[in-house]
PDB file of N, CA and C in Angstrom:
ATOM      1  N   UNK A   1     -33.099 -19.145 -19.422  1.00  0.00           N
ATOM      2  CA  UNK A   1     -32.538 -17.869 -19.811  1.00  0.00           C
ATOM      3  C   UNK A   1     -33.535 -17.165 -20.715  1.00  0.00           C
ATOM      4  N   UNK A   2     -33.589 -15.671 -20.635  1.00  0.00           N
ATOM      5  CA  UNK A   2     -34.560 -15.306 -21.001  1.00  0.00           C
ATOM      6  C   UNK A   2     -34.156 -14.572 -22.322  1.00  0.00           C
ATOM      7  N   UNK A   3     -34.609 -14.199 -22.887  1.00  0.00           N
ATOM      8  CA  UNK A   3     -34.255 -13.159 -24.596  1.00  0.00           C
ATOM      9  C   UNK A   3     -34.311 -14.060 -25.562  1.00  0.00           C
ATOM     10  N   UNK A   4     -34.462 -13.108 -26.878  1.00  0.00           N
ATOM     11  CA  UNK A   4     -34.490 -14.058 -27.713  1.00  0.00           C
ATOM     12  C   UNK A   4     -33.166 -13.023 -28.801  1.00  0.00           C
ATOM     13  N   UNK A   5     -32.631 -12.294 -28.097  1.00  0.00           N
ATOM     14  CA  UNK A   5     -32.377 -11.374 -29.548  1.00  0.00           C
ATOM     15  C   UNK A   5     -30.924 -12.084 -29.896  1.00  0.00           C
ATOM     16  N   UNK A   6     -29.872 -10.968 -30.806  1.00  0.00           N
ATOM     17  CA  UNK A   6     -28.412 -11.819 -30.983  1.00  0.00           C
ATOM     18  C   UNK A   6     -27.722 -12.011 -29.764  1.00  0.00           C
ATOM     19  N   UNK A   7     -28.090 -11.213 -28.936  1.00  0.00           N
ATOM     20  CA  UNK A   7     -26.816 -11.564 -28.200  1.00  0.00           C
ATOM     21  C   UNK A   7     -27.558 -12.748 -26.761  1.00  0.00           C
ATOM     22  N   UNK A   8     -28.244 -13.259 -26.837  1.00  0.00           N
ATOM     23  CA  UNK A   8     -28.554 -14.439 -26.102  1.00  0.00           C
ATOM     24  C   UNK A   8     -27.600 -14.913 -25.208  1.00  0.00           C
ATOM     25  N   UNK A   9     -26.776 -15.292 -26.482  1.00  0.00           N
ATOM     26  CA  UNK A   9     -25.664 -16.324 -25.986  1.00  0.00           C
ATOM     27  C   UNK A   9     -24.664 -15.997 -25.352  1.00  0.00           C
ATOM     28  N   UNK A  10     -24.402 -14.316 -25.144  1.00  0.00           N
ATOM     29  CA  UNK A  10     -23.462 -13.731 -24.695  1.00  0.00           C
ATOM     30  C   UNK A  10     -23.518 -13.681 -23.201  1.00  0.00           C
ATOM     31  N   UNK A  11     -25.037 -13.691 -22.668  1.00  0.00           N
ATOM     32  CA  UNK A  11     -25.320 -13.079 -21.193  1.00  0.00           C
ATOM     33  C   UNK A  11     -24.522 -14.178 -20.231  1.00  0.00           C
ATOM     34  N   UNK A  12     -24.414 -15.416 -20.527  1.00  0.00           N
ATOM     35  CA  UNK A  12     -23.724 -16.432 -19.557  1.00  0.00           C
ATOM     36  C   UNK A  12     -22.305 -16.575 -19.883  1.00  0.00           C
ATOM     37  N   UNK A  13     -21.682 -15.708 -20.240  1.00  0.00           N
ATOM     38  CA  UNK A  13     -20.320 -15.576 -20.769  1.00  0.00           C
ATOM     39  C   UNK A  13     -19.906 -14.129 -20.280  1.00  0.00           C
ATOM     40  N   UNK A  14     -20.840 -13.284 -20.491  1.00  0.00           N
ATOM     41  CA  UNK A  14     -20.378 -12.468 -19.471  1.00  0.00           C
ATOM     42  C   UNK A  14     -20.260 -12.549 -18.456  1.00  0.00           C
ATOM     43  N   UNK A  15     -21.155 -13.013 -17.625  1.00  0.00           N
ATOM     44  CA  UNK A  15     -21.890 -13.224 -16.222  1.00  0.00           C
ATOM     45  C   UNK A  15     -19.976 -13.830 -15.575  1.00  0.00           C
ATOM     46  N   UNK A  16     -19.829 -14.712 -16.228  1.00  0.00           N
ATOM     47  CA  UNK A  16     -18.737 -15.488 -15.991  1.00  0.00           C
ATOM     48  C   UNK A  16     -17.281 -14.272 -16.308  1.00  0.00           C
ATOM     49  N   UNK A  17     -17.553 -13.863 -16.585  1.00  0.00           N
ATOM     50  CA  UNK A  17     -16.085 -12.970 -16.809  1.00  0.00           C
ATOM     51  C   UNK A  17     -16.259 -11.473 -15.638  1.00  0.00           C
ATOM     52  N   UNK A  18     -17.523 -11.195 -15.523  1.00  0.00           N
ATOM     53  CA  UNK A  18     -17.482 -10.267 -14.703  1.00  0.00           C
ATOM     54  C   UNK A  18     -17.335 -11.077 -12.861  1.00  0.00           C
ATOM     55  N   UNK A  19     -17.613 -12.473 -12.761  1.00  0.00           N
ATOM     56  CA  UNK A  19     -17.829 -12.380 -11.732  1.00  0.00           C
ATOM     57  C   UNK A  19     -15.869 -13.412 -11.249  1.00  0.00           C
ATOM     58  N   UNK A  20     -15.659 -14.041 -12.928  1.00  0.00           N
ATOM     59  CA  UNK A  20     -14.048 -14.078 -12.513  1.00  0.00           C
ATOM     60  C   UNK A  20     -13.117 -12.772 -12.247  1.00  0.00           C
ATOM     61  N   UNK A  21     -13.294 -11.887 -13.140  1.00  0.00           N
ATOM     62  CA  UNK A  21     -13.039 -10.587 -12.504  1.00  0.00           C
ATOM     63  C   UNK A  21     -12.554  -9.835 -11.246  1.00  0.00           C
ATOM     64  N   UNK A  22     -13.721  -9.971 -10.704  1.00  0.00           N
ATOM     65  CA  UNK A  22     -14.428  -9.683  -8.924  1.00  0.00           C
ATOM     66  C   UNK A  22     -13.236 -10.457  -8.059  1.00  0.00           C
ATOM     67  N   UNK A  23     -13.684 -11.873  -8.653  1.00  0.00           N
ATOM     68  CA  UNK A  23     -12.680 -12.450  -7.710  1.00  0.00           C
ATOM     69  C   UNK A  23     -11.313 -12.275  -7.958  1.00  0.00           C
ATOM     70  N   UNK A  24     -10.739 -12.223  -8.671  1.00  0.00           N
ATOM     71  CA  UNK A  24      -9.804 -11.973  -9.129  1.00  0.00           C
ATOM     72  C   UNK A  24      -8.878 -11.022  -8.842  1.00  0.00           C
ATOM     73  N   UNK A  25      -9.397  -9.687  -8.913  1.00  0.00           N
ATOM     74  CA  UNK A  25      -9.559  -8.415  -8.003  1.00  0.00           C
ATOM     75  C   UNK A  25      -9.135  -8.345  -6.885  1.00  0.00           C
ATOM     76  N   UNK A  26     -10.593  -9.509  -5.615  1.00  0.00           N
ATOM     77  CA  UNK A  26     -10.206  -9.544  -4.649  1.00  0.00           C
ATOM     78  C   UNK A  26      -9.071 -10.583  -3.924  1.00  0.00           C
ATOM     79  N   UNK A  27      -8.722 -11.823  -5.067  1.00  0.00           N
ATOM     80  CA  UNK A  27      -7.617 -12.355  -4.172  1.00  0.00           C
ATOM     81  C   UNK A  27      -6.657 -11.230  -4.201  1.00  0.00           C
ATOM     82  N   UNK A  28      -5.846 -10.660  -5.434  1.00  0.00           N
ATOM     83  CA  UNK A  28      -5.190  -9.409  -5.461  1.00  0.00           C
ATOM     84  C   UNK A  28      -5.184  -8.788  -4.401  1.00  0.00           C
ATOM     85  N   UNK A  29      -6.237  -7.979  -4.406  1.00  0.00           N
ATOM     86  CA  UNK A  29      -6.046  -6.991  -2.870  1.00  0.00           C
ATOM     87  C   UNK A  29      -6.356  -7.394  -1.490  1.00  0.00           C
ATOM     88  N   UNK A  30      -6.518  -8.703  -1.133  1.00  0.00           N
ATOM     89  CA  UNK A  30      -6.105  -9.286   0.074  1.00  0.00           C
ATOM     90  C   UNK A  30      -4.689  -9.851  -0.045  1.00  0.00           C
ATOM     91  N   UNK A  31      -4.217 -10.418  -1.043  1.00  0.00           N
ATOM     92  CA  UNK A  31      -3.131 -11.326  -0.304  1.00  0.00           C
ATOM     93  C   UNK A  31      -1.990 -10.717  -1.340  1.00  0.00           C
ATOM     94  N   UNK A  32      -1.940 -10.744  -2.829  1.00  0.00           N
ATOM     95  CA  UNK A  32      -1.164 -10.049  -3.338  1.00  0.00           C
ATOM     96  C   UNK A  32      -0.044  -8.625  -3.512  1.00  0.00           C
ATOM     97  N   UNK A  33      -1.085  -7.905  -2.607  1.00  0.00           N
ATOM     98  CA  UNK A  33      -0.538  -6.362  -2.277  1.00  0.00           C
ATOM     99  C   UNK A  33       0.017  -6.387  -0.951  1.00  0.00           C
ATOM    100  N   UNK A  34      -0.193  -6.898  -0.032  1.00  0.00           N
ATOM    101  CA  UNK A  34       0.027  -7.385   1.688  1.00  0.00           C
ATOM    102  C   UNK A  34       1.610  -7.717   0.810  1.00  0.00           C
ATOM    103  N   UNK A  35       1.502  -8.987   0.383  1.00  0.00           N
ATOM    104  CA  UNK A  35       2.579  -9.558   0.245  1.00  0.00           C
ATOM    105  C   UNK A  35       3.705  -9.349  -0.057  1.00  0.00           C
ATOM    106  N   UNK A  36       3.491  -8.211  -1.237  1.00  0.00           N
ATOM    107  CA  UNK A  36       4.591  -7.552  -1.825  1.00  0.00           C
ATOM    108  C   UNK A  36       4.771  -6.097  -1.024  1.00  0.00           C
ATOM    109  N   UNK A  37       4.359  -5.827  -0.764  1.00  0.00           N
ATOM    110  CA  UNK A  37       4.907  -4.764   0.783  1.00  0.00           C
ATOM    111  C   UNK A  37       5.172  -5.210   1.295  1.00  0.00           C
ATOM    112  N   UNK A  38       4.896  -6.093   1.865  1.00  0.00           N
ATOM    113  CA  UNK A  38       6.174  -7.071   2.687  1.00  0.00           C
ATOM    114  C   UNK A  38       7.582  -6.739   2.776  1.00  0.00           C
ATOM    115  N   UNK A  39       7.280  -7.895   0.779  1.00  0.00           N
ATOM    116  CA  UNK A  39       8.380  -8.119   0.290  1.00  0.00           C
ATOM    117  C   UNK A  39       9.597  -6.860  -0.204  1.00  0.00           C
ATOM    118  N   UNK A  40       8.827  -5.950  -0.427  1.00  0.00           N
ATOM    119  CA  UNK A  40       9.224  -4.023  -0.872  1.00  0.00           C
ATOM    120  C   UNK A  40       9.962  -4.213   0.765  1.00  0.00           C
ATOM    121  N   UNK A  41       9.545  -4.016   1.961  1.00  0.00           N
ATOM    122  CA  UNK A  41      10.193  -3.426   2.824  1.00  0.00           C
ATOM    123  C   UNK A  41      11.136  -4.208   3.313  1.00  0.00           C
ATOM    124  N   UNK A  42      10.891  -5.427   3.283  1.00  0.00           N
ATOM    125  CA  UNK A  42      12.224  -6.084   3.951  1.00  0.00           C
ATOM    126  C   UNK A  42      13.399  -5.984   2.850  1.00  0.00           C
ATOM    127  N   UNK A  43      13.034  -5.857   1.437  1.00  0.00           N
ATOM    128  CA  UNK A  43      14.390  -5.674   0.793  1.00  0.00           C
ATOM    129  C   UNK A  43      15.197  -4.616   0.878  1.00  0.00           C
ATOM    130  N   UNK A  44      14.250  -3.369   1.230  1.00  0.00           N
ATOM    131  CA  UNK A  44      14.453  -2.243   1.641  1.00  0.00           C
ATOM    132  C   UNK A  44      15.570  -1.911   3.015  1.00  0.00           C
ATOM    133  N   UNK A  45      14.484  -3.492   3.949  1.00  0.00           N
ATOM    134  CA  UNK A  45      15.736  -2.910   4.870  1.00  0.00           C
ATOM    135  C   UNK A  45      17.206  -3.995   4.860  1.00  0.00           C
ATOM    136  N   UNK A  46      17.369  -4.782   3.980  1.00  0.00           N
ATOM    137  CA  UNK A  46      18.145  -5.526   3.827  1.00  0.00           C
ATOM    138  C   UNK A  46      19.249  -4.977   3.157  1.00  0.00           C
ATOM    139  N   UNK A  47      18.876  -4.258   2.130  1.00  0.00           N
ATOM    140  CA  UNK A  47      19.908  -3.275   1.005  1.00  0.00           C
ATOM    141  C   UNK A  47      20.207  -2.070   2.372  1.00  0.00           C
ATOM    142  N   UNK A  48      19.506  -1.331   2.563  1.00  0.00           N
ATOM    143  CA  UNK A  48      20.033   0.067   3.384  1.00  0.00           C
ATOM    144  C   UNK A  48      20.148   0.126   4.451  1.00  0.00           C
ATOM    145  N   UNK A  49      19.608  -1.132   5.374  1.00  0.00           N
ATOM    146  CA  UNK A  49      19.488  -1.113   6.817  1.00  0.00           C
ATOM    147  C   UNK A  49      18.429  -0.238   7.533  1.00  0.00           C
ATOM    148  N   UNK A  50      17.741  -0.479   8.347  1.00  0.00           N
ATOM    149  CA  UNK A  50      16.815  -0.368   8.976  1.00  0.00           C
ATOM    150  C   UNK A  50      17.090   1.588   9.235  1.00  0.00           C
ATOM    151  N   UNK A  51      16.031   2.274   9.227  1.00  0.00           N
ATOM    152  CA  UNK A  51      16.154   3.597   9.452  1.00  0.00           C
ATOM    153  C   UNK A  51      15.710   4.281  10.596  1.00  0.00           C
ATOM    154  N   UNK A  52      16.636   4.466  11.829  1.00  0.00           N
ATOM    155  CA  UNK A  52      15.868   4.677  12.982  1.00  0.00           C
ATOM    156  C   UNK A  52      15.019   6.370  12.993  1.00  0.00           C
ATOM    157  N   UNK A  53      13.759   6.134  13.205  1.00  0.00           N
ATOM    158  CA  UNK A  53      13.406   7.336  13.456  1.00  0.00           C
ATOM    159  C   UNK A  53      13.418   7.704  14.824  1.00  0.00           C
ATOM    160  N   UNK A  54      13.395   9.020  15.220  1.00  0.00           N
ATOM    161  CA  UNK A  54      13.248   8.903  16.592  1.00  0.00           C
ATOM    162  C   UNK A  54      11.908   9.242  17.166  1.00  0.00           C
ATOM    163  N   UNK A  55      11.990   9.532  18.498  1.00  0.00           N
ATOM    164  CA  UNK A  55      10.700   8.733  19.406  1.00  0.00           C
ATOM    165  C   UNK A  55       9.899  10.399  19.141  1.00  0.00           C
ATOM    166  N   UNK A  56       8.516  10.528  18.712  1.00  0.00           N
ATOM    167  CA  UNK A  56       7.949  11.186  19.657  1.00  0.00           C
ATOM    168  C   UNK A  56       8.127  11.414  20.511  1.00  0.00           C
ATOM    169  N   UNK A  57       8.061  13.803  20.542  1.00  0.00           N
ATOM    170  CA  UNK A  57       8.215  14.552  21.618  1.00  0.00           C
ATOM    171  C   UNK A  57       7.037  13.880  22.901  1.00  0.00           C
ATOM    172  N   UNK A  58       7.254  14.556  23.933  1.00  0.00           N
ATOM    173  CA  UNK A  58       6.048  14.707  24.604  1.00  0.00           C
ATOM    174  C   UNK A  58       5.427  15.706  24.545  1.00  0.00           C
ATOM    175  N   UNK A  59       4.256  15.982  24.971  1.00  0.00           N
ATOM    176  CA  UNK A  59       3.295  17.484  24.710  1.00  0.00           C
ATOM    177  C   UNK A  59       4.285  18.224  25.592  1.00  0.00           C
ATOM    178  N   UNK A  60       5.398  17.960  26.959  1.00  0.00           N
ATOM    179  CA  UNK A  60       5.689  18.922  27.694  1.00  0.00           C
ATOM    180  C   UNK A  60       6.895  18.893  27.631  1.00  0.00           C
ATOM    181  N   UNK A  61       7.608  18.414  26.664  1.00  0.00           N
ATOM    182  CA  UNK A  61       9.115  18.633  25.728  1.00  0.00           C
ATOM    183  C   UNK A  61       8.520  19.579  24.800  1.00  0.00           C
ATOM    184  N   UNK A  62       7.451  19.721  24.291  1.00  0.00           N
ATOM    185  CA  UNK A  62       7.525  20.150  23.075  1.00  0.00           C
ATOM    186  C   UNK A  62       6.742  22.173  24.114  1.00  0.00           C
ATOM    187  N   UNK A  63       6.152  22.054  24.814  1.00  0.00           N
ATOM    188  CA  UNK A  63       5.826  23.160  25.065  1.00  0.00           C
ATOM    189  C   UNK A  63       6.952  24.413  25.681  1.00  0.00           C
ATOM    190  N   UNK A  64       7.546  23.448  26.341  1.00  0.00           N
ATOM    191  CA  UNK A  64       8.850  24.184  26.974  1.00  0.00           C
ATOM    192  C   UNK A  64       8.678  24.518  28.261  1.00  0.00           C
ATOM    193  N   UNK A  65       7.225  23.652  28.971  1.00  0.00           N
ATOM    194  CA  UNK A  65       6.946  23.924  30.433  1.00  0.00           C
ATOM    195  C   UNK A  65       7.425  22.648  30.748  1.00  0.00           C
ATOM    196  N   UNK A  66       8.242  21.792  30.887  1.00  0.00           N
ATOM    197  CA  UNK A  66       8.634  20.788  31.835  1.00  0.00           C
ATOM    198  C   UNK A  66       9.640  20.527  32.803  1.00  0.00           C
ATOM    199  N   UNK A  67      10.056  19.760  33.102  1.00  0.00           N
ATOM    200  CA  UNK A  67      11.074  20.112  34.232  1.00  0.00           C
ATOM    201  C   UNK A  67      12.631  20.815  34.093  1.00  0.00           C
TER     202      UNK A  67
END
């Protein structure tokens, strides 16, 4: 390790907090956020029941040239 000044001792202590961090971060936004949207929508549809939307027009429902 290279330097000699006060903070020497700090650079491998950071190194370590920025790169627990990172990871940290990224288990979060792979598996943590997935998960709980999940978990958000199925309670969602468990409390209110499922919300049917309906289907997309077609381009020739929606123009007013179809049969």
């Amino acid at each position: 390790m290279g330097g000699s000044g006060g903070g020497r001792n700090l650079t491998p202590v950071l190194g370590t907090v920025v790169i627990g961090g990172m990871l940290a971060a990224s288990v979060l936004a792979i598996f943590f956020i997935p998960v709980s949207f999940d978990v958000v929508e199925r309670f969602g549809i468990w409390i209110g029941g499922k919300k049917e939307t309906p289907a997309p027009k077609s381009p020739v429902e929606v123009s007013g040239h179809g049969n």
